[in-house]
C-alpha atoms as a PDB file:
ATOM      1  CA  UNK A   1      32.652  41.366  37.284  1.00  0.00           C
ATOM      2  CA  UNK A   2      30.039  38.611  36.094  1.00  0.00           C
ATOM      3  CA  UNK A   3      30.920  39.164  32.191  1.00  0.00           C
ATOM      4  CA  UNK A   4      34.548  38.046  33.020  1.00  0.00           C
ATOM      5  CA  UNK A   5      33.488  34.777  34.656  1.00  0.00           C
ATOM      6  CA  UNK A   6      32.000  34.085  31.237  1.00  0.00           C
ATOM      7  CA  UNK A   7      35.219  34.660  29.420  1.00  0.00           C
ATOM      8  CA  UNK A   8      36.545  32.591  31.751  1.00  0.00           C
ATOM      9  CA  UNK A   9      34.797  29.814  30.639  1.00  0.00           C
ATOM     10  CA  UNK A  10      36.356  30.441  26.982  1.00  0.00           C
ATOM     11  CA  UNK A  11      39.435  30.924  28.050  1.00  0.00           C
ATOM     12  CA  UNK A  12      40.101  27.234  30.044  1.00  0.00           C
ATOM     13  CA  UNK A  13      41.516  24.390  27.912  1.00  0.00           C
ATOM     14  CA  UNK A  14      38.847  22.444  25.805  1.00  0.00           C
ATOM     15  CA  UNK A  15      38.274  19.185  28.233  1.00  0.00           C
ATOM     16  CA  UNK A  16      35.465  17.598  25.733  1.00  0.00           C
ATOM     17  CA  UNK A  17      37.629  15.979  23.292  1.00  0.00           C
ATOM     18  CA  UNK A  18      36.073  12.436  23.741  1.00  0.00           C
ATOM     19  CA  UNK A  19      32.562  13.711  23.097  1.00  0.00           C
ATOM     20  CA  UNK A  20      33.934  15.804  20.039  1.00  0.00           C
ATOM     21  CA  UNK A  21      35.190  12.423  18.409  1.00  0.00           C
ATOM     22  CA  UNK A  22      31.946  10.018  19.230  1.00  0.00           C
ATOM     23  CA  UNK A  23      29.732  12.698  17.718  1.00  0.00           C
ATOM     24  CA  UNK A  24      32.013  12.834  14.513  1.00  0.00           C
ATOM     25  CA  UNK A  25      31.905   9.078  14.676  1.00  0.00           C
ATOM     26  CA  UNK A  26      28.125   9.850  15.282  1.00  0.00           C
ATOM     27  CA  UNK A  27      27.782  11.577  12.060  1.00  0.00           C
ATOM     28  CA  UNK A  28      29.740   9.484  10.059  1.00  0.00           C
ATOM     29  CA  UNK A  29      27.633   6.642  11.249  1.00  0.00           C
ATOM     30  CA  UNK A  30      24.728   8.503  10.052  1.00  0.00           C
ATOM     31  CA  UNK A  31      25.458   9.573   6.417  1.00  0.00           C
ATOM     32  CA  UNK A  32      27.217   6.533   5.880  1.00  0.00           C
ATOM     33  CA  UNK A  33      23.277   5.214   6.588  1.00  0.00           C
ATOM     34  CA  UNK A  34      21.533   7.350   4.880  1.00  0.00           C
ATOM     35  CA  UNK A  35      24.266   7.211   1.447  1.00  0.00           C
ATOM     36  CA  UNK A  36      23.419   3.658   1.233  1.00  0.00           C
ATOM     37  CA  UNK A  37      19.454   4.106   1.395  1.00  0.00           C
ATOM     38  CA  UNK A  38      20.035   6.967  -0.901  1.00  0.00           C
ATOM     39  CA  UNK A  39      22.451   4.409  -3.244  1.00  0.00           C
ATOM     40  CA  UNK A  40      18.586   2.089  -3.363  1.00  0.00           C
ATOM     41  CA  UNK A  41      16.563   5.188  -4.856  1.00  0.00           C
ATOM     42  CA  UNK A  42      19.365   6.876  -6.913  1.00  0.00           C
ATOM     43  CA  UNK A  43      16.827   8.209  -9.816  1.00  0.00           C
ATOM     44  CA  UNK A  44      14.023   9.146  -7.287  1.00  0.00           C
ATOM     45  CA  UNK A  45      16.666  11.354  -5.235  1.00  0.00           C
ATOM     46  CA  UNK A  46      18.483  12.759  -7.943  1.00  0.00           C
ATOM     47  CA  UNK A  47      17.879  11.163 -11.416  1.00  0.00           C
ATOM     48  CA  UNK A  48      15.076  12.275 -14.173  1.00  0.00           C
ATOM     49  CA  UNK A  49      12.277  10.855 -11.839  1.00  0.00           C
ATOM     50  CA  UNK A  50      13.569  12.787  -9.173  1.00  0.00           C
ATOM     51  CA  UNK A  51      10.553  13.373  -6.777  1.00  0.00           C
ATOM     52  CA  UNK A  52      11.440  16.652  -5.117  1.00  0.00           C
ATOM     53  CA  UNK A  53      11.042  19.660  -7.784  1.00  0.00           C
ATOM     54  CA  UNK A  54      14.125  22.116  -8.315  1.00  0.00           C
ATOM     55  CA  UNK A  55      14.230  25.009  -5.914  1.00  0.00           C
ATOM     56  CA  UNK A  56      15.442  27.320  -7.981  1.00  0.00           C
ATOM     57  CA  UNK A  57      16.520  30.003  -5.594  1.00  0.00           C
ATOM     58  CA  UNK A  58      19.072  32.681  -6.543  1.00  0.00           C
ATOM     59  CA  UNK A  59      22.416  33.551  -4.633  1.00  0.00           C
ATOM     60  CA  UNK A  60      25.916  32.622  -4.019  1.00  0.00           C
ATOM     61  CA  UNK A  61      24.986  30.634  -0.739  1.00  0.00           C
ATOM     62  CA  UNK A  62      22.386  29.108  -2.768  1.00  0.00           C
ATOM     63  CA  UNK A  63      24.109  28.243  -5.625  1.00  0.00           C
ATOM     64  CA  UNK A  64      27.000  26.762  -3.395  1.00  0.00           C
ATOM     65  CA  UNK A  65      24.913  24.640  -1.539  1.00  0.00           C
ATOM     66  CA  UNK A  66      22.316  23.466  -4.119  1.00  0.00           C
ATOM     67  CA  UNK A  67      24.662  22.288  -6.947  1.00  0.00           C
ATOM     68  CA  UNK A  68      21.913  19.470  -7.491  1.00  0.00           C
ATOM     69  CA  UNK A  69      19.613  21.513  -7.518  1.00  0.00           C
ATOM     70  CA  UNK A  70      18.434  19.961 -11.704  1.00  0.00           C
ATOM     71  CA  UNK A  71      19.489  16.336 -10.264  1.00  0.00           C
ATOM     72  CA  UNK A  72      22.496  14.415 -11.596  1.00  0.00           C
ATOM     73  CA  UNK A  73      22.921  10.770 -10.387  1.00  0.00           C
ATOM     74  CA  UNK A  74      27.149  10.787 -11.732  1.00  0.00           C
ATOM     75  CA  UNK A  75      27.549  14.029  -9.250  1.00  0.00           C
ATOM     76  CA  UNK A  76      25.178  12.900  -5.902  1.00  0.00           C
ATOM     77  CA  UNK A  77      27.516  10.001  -6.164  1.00  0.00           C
ATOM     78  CA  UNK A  78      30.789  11.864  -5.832  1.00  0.00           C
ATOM     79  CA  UNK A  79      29.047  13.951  -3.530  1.00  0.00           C
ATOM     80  CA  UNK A  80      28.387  10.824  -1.171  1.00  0.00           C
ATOM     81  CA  UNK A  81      31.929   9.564  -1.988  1.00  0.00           C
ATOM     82  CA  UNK A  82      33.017  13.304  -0.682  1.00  0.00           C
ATOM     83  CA  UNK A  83      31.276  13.360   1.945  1.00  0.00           C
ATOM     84  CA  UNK A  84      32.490  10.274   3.581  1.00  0.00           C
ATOM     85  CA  UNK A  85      36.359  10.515   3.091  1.00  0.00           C
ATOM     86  CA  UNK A  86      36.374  14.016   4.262  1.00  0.00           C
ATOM     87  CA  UNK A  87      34.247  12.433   7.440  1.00  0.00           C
ATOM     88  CA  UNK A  88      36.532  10.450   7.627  1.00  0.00           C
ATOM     89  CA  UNK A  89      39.669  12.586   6.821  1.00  0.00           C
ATOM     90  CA  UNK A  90      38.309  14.489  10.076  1.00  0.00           C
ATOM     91  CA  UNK A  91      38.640  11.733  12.193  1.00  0.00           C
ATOM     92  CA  UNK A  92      41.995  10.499  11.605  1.00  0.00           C
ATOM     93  CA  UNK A  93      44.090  13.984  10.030  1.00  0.00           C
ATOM     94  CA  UNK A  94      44.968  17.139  12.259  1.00  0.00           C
ATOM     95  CA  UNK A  95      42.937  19.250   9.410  1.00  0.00           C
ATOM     96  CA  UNK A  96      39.470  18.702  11.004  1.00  0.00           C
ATOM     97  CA  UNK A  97      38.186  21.968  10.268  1.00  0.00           C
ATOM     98  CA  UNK A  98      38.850  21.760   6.949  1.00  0.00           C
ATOM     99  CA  UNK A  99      37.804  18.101   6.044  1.00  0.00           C
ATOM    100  CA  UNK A 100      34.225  19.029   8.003  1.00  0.00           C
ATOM    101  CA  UNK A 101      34.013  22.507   6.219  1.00  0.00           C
ATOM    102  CA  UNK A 102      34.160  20.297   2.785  1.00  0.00           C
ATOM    103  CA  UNK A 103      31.947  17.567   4.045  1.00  0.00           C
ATOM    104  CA  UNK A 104      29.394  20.065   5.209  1.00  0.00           C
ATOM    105  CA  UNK A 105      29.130  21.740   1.413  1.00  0.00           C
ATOM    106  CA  UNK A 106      28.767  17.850   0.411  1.00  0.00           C
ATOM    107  CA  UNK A 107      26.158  17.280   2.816  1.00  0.00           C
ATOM    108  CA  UNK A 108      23.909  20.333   2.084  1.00  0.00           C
ATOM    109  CA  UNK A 109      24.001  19.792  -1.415  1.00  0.00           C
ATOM    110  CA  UNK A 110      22.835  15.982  -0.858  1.00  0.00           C
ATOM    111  CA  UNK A 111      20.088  17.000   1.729  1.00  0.00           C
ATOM    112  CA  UNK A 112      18.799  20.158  -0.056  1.00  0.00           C
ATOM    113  CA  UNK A 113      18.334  18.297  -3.418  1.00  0.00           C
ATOM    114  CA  UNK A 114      16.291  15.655  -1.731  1.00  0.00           C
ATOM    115  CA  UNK A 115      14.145  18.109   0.723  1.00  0.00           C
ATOM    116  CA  UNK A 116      10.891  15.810   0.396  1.00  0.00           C
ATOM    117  CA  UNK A 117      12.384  12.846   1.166  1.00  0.00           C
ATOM    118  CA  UNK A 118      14.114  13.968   4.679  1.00  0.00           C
ATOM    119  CA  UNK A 119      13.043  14.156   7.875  1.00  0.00           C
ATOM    120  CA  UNK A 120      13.790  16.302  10.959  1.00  0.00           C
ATOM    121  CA  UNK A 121      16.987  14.156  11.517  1.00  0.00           C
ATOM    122  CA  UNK A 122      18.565  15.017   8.479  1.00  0.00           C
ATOM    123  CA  UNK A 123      18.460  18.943   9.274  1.00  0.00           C
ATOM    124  CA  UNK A 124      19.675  18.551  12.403  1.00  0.00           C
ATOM    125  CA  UNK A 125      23.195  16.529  11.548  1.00  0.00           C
ATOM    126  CA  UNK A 126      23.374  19.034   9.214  1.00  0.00           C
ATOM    127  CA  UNK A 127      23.323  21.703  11.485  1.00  0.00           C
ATOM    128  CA  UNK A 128      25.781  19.842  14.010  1.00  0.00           C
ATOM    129  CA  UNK A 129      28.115  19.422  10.615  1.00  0.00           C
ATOM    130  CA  UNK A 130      28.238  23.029  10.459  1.00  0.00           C
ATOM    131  CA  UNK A 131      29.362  23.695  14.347  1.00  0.00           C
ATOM    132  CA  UNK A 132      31.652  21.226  13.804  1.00  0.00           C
ATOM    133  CA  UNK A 133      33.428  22.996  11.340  1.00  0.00           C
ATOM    134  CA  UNK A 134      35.048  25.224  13.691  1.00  0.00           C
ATOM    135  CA  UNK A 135      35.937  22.468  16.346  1.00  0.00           C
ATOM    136  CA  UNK A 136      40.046  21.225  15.816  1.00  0.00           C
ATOM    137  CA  UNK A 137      39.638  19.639  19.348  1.00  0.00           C
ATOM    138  CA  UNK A 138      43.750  18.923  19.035  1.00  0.00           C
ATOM    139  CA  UNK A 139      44.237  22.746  19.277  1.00  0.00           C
ATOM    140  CA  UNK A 140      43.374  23.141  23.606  1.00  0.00           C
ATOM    141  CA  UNK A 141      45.865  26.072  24.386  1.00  0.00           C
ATOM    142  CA  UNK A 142      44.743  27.984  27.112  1.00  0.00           C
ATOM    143  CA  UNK A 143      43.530  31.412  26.324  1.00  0.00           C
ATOM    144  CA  UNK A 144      44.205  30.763  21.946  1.00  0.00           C
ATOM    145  CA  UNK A 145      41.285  31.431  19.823  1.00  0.00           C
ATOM    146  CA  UNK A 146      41.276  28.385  18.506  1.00  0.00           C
ATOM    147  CA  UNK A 147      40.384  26.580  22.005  1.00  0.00           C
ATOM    148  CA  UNK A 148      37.310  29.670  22.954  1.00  0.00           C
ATOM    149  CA  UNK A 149      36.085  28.681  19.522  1.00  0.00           C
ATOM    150  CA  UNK A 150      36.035  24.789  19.948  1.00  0.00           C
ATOM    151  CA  UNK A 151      34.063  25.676  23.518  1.00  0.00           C
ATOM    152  CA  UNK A 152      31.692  27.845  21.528  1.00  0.00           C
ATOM    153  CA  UNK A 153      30.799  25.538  19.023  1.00  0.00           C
ATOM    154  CA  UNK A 154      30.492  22.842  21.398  1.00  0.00           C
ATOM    155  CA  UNK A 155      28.266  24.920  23.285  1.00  0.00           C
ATOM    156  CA  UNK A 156      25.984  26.143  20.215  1.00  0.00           C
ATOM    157  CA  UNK A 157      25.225  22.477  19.253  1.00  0.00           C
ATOM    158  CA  UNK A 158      24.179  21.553  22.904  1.00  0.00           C
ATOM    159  CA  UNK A 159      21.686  24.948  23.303  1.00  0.00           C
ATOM    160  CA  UNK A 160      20.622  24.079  19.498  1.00  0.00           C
ATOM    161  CA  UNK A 161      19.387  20.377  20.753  1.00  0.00           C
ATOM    162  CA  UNK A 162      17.640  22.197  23.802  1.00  0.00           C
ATOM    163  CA  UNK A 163      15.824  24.625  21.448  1.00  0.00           C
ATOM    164  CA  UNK A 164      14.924  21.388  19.481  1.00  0.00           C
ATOM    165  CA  UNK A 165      13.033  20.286  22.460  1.00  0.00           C
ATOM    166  CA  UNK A 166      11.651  23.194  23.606  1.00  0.00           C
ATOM    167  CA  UNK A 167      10.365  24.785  20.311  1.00  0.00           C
ATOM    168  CA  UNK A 168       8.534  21.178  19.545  1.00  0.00           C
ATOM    169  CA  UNK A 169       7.036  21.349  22.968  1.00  0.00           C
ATOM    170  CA  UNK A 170       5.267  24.486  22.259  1.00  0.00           C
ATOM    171  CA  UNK A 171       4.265  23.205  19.687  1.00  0.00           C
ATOM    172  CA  UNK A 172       2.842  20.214  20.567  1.00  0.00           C
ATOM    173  CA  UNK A 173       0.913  22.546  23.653  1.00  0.00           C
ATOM    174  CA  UNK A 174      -0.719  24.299  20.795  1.00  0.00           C
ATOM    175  CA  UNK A 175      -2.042  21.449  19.303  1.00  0.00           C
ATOM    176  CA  UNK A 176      -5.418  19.635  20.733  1.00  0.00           C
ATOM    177  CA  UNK A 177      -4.498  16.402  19.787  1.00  0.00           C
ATOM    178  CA  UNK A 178      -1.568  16.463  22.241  1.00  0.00           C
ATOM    179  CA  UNK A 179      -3.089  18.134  25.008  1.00  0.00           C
ATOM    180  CA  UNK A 180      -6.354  15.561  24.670  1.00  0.00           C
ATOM    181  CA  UNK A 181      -3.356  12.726  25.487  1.00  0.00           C
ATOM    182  CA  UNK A 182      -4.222  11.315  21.723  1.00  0.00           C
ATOM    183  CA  UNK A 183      -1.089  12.243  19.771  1.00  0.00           C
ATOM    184  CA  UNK A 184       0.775   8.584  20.294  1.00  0.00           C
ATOM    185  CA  UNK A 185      -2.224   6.179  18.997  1.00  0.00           C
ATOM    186  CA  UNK A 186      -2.670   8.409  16.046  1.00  0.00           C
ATOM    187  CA  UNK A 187       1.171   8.496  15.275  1.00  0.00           C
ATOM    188  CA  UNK A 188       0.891   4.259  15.588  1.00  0.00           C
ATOM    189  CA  UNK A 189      -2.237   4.517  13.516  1.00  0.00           C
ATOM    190  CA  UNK A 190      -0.319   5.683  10.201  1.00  0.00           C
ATOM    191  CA  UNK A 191       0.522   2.739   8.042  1.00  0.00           C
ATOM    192  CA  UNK A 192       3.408   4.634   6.244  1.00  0.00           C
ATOM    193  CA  UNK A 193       5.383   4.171   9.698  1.00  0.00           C
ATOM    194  CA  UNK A 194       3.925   2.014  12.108  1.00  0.00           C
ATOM    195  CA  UNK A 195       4.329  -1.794  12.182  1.00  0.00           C
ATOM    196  CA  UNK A 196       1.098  -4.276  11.538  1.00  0.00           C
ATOM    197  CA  UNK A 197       1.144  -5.997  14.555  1.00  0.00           C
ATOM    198  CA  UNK A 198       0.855  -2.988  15.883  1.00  0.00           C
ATOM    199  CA  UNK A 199      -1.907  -0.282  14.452  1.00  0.00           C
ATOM    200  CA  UNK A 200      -3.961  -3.695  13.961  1.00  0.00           C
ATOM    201  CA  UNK A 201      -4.087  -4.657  18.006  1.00  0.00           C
ATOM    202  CA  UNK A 202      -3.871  -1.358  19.577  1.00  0.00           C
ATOM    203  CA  UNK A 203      -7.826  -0.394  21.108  1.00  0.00           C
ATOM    204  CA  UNK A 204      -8.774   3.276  20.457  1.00  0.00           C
ATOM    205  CA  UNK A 205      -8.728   4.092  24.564  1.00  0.00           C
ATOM    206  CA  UNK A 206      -5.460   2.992  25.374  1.00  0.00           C
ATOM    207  CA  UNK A 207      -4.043   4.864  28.943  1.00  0.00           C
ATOM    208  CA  UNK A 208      -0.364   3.752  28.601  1.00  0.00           C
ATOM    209  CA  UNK A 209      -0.306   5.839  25.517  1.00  0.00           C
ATOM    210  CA  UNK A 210      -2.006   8.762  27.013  1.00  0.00           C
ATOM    211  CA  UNK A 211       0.815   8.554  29.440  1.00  0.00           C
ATOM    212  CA  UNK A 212       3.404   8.776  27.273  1.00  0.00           C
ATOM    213  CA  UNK A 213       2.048  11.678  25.422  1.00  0.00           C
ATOM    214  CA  UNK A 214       2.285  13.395  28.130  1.00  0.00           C
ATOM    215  CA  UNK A 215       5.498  12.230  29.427  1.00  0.00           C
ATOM    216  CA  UNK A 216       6.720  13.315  25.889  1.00  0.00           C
ATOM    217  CA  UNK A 217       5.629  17.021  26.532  1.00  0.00           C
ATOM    218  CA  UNK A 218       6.985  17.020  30.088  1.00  0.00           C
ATOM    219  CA  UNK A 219      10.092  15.759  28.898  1.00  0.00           C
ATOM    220  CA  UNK A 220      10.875  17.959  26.267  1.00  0.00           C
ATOM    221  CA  UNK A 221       9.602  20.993  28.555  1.00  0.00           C
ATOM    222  CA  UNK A 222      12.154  20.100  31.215  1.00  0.00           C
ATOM    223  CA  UNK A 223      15.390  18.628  28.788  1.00  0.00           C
ATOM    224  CA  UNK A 224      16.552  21.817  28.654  1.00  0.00           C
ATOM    225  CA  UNK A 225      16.479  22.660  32.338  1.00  0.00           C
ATOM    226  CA  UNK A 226      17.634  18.995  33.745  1.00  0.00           C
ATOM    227  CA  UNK A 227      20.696  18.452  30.733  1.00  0.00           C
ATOM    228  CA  UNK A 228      22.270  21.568  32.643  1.00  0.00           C
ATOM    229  CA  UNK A 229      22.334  19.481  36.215  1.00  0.00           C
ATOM    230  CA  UNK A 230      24.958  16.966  36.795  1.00  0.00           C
ATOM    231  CA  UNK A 231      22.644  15.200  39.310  1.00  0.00           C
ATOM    232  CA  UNK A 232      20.274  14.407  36.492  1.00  0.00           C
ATOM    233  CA  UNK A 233      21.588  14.885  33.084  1.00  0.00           C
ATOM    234  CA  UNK A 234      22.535  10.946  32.928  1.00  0.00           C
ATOM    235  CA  UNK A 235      18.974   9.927  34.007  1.00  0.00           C
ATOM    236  CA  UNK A 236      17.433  12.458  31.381  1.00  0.00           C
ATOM    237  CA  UNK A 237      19.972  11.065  28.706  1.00  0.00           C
ATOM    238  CA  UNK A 238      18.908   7.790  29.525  1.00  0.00           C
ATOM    239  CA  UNK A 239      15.031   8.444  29.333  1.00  0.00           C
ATOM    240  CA  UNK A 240      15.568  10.548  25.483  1.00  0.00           C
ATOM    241  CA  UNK A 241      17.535   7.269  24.328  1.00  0.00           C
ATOM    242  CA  UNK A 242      14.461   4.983  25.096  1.00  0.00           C
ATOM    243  CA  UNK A 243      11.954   7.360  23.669  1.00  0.00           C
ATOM    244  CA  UNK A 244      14.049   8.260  21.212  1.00  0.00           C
ATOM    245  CA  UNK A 245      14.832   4.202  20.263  1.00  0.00           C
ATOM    246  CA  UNK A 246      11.052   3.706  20.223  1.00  0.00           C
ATOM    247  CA  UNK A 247      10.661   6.806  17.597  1.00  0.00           C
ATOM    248  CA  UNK A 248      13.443   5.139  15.356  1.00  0.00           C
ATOM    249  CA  UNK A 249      12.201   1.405  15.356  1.00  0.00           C
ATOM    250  CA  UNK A 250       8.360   1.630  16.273  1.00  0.00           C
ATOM    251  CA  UNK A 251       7.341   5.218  14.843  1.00  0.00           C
ATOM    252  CA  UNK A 252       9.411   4.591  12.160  1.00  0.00           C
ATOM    253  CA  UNK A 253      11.760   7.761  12.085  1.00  0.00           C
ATOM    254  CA  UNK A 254      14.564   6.110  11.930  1.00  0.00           C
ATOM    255  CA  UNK A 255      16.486   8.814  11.065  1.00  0.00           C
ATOM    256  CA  UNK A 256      15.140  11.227  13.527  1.00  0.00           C
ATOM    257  CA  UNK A 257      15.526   8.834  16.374  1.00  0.00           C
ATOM    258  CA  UNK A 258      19.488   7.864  15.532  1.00  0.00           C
ATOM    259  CA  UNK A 259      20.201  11.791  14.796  1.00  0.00           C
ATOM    260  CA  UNK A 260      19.188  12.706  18.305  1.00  0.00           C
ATOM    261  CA  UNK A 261      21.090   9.942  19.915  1.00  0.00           C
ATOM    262  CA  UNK A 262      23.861  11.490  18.625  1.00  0.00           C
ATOM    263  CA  UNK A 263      23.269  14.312  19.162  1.00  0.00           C
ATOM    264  CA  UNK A 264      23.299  12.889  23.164  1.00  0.00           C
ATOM    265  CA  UNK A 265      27.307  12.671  23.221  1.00  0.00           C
ATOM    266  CA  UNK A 266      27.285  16.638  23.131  1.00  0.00           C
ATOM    267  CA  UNK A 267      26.541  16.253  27.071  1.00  0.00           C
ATOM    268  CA  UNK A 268      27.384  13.382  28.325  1.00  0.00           C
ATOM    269  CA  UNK A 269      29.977  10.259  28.054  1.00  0.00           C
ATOM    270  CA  UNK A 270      29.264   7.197  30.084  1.00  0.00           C
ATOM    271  CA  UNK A 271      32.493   5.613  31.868  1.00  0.00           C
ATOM    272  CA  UNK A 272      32.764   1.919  30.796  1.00  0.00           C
ATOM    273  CA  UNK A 273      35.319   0.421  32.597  1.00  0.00           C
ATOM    274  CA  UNK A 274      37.008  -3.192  31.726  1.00  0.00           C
ATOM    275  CA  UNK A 275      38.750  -5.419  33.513  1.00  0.00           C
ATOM    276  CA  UNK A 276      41.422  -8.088  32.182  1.00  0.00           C
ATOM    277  CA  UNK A 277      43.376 -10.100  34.955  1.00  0.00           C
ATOM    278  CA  UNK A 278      44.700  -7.477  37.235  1.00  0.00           C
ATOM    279  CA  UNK A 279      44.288  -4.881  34.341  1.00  0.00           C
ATOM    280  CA  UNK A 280      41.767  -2.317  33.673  1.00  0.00           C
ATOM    281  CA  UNK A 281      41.143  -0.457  30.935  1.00  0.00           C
ATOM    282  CA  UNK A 282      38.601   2.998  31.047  1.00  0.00           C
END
């Protein structure tokens, strides 16, 4: 029967153990980013001129994950501290689920607090965080709970990155300034992100922009289609990491752009393969 083809796949031993371990690198290279910007605008994030207003929701998730909720510079920075050597405590200990569990509750409280300063990128590690908490990629037995959940998890953070693409694809379909091929120029017209040299030399008609509004559309339409094909999952990888490099360092969404290059190692790891003398190294 079909259904037992699909606990099949949960019962085979947990093969993505190298893509586990660059995306926690990936993460850790991330907050450890975004702690030092954060370490630059300590009183705007979380002191008395904080710029993003308590919530002030109710509840013992809320509560739990919005302990900065009134600020406090002294606590954000134990939080960052926190944060990284349980990060990093996941890395190198056999207690991964634990050490991410711990650095997820620091990294909610850190991202919550500052809600107006964050971007799409922020959300999204967060939400890879929290899958990760139930990966221990040691623990591979065949047929254990602990490997079906590591294949789950794995799983959830690869279908959440294809709902990334496809929900902002509708969206951008329902929008006239994407469908009218427009959306790029305007995006490099705001000051805030774009670079000088270029908002102040780009014409108003340009057609290689037009192009790649719509190649951004078509390409978030079909990500979640393609990632699934072995024939072109490395060519589609390859093709988000240039679009996404260009949203990072010319859009200016830096943290957007790294967070979904990340994000990448859920699917795919290239084979690099060294050679010294009559040795080679993979």
């Amino acid at each position: 029967m079909r259904y037992l083809h699909i606990l099949d796949f949960f019962n085979r031993p947990f093969s993505k153990q190298k893509n586990i371990r660059l995306l926690r690198w990936g993460v850790l290279f991330f907050y450890l980013v975004n702690n030092v910007q954060l370490c630059f605008m300590l009183d705007i994030s979380y002191g008395a001129g904080r710029i993003s207003p308590p919530l002030g929701q109710d509840g013992i998730s809320n509560y739990a994950l919005n302990l900065l909720d009134q600020g406090g510079v002294v606590m954000a920075i134990c939080m960052m501290i926190l944060l990284m050597l349980c990060l990093f405590g996941a890395l190198i200990t056999s207690y991964k689920r634990t050490f991410t569990f711990v650095a997820f509750f620091a990294a909610a409280n850190l991202t919550n607090s500052t809600y107006l300063l964050n971007s799409g990128g922020h959300h999204l590690m967060l939400l890879v965080l929290f899958f990760l908490c139930f990966v221990n990629e040691k623990k591979v037995e065949e047929g254990s709970w602990s490997n079906a959940i590591n294949k789950g998890a794995l799983l959830a953070i690869q279908i959440q990155i294809c709902l990334v693409y496809l929900v902002s694809a509708l969206y951008k379909i329902l929008g006239d300034v994407w469908l009218e091929g427009a959306a790029m120029w305007h995006s490099l017209m705001l000051q805030e992100y774009s670079l000088p040299i270029i908002y102040n030399n780009i014409p108003d008609s340009n057609l290689i922009l037009m192009i790649m509004t719509y190649f951004a559309i078509a390409y978030q339409f079909l990500f979640p289609i393609l990632i699934w094909i072995s024939a072109t999952r490395k060519w589609v990888l390859i093709l988000g990491i240039l679009m996404h490099l260009m949203i990072a360092f010319v859009f200016g969404l830096f943290s957007f752009g790294v967070a979904m290059i990340i994000c990448y190692f859920s699917f795919y790891i290239p084979k690099l393969q060294f050679s010294f003398g009559n040795r080679s190294i993979e």
